[in-house]
N, C-alpha and C. Protein backbone atom coordinates (compact mmCIF):
# COMPACT_ATOMS: atom_id res chain seq x y z
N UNK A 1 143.89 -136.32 27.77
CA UNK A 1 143.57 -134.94 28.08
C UNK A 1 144.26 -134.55 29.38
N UNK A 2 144.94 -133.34 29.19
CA UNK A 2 145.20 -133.08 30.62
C UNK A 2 144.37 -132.33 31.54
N UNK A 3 145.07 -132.29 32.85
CA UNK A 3 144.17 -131.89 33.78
C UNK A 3 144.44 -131.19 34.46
N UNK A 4 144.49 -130.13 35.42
CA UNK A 4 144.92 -129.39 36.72
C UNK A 4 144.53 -129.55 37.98
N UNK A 5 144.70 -129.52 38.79
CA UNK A 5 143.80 -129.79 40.25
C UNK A 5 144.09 -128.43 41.05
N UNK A 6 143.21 -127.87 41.99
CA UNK A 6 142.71 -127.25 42.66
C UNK A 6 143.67 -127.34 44.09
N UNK A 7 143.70 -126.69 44.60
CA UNK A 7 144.70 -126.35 46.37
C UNK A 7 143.86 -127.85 46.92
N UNK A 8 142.61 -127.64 46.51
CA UNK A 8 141.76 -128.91 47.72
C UNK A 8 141.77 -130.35 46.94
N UNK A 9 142.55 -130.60 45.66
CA UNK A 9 142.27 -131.55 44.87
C UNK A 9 142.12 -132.13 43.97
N UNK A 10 140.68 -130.98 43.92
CA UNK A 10 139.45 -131.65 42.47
C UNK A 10 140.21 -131.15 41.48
N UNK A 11 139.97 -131.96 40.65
CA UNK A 11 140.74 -132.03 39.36
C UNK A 11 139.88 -131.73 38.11
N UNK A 12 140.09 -130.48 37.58
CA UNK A 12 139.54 -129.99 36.38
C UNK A 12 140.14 -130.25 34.65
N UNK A 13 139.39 -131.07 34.41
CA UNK A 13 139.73 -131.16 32.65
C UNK A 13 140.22 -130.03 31.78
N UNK A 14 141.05 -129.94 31.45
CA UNK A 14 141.45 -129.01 30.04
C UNK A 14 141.07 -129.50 29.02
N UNK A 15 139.91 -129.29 28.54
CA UNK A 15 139.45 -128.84 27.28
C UNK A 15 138.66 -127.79 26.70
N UNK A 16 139.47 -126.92 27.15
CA UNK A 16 139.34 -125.39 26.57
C UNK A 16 137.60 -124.79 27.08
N UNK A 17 137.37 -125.48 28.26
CA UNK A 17 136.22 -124.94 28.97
C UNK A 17 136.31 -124.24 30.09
N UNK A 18 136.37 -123.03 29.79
CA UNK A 18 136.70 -121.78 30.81
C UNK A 18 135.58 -121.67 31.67
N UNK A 19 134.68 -122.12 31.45
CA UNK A 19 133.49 -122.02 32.47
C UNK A 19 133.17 -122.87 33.17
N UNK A 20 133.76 -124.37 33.03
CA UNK A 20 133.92 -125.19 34.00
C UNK A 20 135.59 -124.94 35.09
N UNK A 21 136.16 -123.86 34.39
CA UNK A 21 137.41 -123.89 35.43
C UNK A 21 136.97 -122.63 36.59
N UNK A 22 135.69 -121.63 35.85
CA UNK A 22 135.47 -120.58 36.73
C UNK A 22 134.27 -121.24 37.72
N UNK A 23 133.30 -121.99 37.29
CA UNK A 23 132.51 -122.69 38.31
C UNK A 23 133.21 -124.07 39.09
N UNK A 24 134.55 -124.16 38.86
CA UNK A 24 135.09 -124.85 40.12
C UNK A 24 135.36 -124.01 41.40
N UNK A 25 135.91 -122.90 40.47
CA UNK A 25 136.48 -121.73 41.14
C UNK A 25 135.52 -121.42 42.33
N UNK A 26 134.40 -120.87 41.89
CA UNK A 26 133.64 -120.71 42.88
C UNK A 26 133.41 -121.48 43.78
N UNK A 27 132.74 -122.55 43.82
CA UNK A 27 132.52 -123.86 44.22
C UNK A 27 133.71 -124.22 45.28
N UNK A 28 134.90 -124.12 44.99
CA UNK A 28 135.84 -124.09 45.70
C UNK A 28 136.83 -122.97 46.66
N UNK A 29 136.39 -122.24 46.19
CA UNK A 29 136.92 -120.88 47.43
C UNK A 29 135.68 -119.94 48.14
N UNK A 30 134.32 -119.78 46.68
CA UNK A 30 133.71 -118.94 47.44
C UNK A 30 132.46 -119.95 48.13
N UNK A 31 131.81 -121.06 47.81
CA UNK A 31 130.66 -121.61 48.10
C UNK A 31 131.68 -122.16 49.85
N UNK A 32 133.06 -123.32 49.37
CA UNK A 32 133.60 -123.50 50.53
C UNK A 32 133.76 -123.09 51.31
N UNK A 33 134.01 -121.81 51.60
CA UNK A 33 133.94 -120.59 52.52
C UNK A 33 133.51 -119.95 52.71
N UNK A 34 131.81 -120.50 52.51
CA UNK A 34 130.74 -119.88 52.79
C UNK A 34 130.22 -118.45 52.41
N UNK A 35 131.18 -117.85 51.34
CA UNK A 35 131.26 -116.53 50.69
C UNK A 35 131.51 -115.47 51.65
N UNK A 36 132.55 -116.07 51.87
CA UNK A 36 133.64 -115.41 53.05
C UNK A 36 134.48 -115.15 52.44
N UNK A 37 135.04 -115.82 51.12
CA UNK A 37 136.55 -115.51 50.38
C UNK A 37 136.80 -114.09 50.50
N UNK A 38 137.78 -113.94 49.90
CA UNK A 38 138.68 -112.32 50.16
C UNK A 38 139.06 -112.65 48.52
N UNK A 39 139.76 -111.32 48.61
CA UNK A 39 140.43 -111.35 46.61
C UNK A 39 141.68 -112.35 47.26
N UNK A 40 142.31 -112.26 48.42
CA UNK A 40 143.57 -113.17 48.21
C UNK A 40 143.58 -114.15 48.20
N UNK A 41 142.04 -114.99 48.67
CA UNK A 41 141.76 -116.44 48.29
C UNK A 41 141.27 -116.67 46.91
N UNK A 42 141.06 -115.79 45.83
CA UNK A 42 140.55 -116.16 45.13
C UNK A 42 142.05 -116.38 44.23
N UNK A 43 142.67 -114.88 44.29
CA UNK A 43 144.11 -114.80 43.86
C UNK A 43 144.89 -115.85 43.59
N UNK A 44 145.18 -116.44 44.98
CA UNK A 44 145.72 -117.55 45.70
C UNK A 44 145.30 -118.62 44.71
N UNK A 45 144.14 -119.48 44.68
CA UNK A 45 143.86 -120.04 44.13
C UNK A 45 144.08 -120.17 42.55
N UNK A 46 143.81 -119.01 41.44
CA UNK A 46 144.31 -119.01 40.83
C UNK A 46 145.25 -118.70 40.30
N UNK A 47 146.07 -118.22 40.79
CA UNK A 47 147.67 -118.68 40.70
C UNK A 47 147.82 -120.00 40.78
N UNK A 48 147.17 -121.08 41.75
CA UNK A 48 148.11 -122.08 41.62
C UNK A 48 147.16 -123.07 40.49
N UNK A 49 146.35 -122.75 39.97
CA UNK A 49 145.82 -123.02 38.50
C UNK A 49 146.63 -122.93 37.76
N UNK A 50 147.36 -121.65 37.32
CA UNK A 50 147.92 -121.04 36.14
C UNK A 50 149.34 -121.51 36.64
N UNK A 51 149.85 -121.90 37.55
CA UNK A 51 151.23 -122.83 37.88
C UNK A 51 151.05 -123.79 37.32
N UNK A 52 150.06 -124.75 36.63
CA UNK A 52 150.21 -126.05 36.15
C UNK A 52 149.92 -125.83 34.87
N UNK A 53 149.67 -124.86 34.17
CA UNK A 53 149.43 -124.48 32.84
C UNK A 53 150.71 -124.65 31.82
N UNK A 54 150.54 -125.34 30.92
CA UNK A 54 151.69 -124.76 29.80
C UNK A 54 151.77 -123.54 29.28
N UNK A 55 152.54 -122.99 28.69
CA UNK A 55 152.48 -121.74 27.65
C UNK A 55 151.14 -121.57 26.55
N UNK A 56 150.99 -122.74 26.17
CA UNK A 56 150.18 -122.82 25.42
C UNK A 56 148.71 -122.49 25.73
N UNK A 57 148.44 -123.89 27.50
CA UNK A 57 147.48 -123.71 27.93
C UNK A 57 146.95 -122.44 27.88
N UNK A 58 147.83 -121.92 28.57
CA UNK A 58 148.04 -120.31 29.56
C UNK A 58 147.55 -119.67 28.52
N UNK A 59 147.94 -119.35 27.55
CA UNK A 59 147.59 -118.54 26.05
C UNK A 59 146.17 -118.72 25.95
N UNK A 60 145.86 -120.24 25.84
CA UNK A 60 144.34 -120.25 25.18
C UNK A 60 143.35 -119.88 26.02
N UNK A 61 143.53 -120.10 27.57
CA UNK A 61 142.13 -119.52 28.35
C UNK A 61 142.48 -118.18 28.67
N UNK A 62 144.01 -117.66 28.43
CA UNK A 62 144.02 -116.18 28.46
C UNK A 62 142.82 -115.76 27.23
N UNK A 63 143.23 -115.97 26.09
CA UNK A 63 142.21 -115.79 25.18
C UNK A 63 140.89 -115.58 25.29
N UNK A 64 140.11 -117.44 25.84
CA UNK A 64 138.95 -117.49 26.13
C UNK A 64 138.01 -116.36 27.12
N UNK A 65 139.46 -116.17 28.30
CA UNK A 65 139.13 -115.46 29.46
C UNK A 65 138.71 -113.81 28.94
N UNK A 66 139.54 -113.72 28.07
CA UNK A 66 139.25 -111.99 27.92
C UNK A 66 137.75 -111.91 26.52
N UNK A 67 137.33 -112.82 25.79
CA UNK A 67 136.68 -112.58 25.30
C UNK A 67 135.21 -113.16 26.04
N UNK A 68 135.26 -114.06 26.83
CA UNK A 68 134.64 -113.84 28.02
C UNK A 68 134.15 -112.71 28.49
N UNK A 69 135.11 -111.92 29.49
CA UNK A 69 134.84 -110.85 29.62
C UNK A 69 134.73 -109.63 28.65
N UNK A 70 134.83 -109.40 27.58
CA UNK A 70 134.36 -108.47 26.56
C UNK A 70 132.99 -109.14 26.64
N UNK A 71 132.58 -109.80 26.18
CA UNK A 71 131.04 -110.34 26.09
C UNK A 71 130.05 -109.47 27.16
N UNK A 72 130.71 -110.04 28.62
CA UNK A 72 129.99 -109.77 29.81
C UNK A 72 129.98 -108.26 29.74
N UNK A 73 131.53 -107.61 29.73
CA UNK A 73 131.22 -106.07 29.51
C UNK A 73 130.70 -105.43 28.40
N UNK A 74 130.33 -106.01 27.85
CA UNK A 74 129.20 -105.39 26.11
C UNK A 74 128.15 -105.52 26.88
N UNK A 75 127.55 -106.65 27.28
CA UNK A 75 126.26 -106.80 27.57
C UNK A 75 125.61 -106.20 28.54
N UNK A 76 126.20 -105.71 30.05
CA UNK A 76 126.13 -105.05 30.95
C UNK A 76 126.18 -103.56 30.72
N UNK A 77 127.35 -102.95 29.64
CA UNK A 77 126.92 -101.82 28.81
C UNK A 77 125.67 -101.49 27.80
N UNK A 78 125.41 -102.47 27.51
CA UNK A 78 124.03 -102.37 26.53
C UNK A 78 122.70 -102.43 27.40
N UNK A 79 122.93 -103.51 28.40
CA UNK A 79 121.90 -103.57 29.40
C UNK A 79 121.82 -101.88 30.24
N UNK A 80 122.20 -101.38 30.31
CA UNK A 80 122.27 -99.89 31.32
C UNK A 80 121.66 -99.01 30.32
N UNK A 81 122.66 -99.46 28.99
CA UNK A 81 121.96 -97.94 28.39
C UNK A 81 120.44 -98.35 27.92
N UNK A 82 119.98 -99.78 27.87
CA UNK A 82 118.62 -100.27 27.59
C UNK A 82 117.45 -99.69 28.77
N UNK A 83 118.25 -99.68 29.68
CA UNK A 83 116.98 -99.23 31.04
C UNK A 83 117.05 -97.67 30.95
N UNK A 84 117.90 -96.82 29.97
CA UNK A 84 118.01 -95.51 29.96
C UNK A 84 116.84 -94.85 29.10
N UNK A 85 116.46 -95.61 28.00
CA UNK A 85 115.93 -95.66 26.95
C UNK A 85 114.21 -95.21 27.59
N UNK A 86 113.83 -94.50 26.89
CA UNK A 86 112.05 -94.34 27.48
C UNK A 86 111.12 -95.10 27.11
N UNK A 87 110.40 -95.46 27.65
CA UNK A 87 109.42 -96.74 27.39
C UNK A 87 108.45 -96.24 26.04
N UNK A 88 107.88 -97.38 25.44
CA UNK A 88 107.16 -96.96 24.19
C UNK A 88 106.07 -96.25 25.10
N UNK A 89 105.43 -95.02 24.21
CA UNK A 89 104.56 -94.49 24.50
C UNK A 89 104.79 -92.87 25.27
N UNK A 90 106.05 -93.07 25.68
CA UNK A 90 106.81 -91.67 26.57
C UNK A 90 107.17 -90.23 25.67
């Protein structure tokens, strides 16, 4: 299996687990820096993720990544218009 490593190291598994590459993420720019990061540390960082990626890699957590986020933005849309809604009995 291959692997990628991080600016500081740690070395993350590729096997198509996008949520262990985004909770390194954190863990490593924003927990390390005390949630001090900026977008250009986060940037920074992944860029040099996606520098060790194949084409292929790159493709599949592009994939994972955006249906990821469709998920999160469905649910956060459904959640808003749910608190819009009038309570039984109104």
């Amino acid at each position: 299996m291959n692997a990628i490593k991080t600016s500081t190291g740690v070395e993350i598994p590729l096997d198509g687990d996008l949520l262990a590459v985004v909770e390194t993420l954190f863990q490593e720019v924003t927990v390390r820096h005390e949630l001090a990061r900026t977008y250009e540390d986060m940037m920074r960082e992944i860029q040099h993720l996606a520098e060790q990626l194949s084409p292929e890699e790159l493709r599949a957590y592009f994939i994972e990544s955006l249906f990821l986020n469709t998920v999160t933005y469905e649910n956060e849309r459904l959640g808003a218009l749910v608190k819009k809604l009038p309570e039984d009995g109104e």
